[in-house]
Protein backbone atom coordinates (compact mmCIF):
# COMPACT_ATOMS: atom_id res chain seq x y z
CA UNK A 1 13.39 -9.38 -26.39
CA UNK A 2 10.48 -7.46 -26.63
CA UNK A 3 8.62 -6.16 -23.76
CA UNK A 4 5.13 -5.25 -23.26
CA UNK A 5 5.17 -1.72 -21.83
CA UNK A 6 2.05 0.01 -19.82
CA UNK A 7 1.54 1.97 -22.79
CA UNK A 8 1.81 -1.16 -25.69
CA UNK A 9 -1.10 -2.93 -23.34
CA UNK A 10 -4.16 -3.60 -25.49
CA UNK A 11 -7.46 -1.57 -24.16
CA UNK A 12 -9.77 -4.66 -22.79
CA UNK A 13 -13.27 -3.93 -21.77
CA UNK A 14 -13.53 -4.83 -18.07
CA UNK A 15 -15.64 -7.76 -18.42
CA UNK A 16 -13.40 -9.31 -21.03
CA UNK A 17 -10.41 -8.83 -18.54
CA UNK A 18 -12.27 -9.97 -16.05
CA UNK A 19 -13.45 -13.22 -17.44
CA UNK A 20 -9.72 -13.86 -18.84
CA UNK A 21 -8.69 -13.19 -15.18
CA UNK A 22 -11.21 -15.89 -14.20
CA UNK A 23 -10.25 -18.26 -16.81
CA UNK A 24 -6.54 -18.05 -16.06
CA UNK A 25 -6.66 -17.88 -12.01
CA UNK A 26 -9.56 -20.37 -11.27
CA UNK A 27 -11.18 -17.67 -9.02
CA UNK A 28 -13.34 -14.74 -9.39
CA UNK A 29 -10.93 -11.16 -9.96
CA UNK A 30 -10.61 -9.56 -6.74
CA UNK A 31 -13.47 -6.77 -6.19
CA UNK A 32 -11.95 -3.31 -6.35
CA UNK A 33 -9.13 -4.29 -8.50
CA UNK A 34 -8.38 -1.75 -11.01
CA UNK A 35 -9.18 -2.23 -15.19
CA UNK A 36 -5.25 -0.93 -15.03
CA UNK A 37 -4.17 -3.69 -12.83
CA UNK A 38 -6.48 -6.26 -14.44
CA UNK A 39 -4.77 -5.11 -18.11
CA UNK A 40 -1.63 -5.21 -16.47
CA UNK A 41 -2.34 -8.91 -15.74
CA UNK A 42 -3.45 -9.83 -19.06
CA UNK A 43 -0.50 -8.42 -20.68
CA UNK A 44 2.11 -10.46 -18.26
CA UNK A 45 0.63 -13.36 -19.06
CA UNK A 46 1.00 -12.51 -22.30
CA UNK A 47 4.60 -11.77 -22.32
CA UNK A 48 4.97 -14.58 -20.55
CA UNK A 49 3.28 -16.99 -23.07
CA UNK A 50 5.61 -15.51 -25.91
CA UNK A 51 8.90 -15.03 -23.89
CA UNK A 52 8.75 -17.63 -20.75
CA UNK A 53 7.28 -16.65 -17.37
CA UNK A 54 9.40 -16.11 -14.10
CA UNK A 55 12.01 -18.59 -13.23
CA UNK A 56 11.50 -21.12 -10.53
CA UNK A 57 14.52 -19.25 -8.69
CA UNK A 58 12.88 -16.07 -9.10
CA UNK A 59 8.96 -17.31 -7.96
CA UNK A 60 10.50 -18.93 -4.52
CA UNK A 61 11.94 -15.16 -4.06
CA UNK A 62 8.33 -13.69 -4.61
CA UNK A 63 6.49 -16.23 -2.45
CA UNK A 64 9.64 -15.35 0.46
CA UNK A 65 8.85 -12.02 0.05
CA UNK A 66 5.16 -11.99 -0.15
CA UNK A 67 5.20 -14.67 2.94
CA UNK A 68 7.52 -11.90 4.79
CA UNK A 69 5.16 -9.41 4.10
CA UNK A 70 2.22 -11.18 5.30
CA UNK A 71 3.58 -11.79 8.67
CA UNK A 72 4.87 -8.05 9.10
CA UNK A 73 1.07 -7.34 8.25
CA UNK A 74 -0.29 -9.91 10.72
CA UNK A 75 1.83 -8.45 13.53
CA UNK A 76 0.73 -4.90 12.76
CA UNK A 77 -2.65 -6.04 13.02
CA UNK A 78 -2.35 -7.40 16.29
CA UNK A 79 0.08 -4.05 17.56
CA UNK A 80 -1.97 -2.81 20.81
CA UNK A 81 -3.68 0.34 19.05
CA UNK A 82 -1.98 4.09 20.63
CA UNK A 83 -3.73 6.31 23.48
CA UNK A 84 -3.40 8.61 25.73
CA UNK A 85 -0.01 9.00 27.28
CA UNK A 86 1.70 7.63 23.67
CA UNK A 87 4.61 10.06 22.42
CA UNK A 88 4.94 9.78 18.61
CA UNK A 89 7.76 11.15 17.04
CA UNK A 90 8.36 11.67 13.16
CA UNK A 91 11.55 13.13 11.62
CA UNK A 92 10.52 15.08 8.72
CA UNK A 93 13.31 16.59 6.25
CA UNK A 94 16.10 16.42 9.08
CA UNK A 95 13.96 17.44 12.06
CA UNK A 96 11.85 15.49 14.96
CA UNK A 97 8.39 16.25 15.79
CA UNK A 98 7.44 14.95 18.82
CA UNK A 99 3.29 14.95 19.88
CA UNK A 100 1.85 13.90 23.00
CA UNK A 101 -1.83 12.13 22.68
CA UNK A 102 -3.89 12.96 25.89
CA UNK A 103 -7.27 12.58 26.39
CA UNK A 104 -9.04 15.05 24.43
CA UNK A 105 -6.74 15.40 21.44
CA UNK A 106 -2.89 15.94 20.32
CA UNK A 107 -0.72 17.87 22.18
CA UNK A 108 2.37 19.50 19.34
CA UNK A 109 4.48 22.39 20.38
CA UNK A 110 2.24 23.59 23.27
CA UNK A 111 -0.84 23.75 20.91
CA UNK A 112 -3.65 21.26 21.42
CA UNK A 113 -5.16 19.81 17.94
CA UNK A 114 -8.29 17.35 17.33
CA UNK A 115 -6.60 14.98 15.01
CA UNK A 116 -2.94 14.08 13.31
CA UNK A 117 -3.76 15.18 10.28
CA UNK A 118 -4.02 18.70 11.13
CA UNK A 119 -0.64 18.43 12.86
CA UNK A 120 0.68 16.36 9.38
CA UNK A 121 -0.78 19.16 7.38
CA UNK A 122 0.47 21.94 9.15
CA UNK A 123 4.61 20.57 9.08
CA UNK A 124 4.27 19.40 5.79
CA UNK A 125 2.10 22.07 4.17
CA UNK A 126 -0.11 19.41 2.06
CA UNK A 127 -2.94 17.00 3.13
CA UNK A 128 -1.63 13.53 4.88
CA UNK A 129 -2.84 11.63 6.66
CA UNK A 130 -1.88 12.05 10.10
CA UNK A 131 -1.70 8.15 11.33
CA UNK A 132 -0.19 7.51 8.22
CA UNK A 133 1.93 10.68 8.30
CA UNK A 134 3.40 9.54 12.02
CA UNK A 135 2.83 5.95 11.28
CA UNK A 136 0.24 4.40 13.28
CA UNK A 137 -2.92 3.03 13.08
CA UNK A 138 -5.83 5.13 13.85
């Protein structure tokens, strides 16, 4: 069977990708989506077209998934946000780093910071971000 790789997609001018998007899924393409994701799209369906789409097996799996995900989302939305007195801790290549929020900043190894991401960027030597880093949500 052949496969349509990243590299094998067709180059599409936006608009044209974005009308065939419209065509195919009834709505409007997503604002912000990519001219990469919007190819990637056109070349699925596609493969699809030539070689069969997904089977009905394998669609109830996605929608599970996706319907999992959704809810994991939902509940991190409504997760009460951290403060002061929260103790994160992040294990980061076989060690724990434990910091203290307090009132007026982040409290790592005796040493009081203004935000995560200094702390992230100082263990990890690169730029994170430091919610994301010790996985919270600023």
């Amino acid at each position: 069977m052949d496969v349509i790789t990243d590299n094998a997609v067709p180059p599409h001018d936006r608009d044209e990708l974005k009308r065939s998007w419209q065509e195919h899924h009834k709505i409007a393409a997503p604002k912000g989506l990519s001219t990469k994701t919007l190819s990637l799209d056109d070349a699925y369906r596609a493969q699809a077209k030539q070689h069969g789409g997904l089977t009905v097996d394998a669609t109830e799996q996605l929608f599970k998934i996706a319907k999992a995900y959704a809810v994991r989302e939902q509940q991190d939305k409504t997760a009460q946000p951290i403060g002061p007195g929260t103790r994160l801790v992040r294990n980061w290549h076989s060690q724990a780093y434990v910091v203290d929020i307090l009132d007026k900043g982040y409290l790592w190894q005796g040493q009081l910071y203004g935000s995560l991401s200094e702390i992230a960027r100082t263990i990890t030597g690169t730029r994170w971000s430091g919610p994301r880093f010790f996985g919270v949500k600023a």
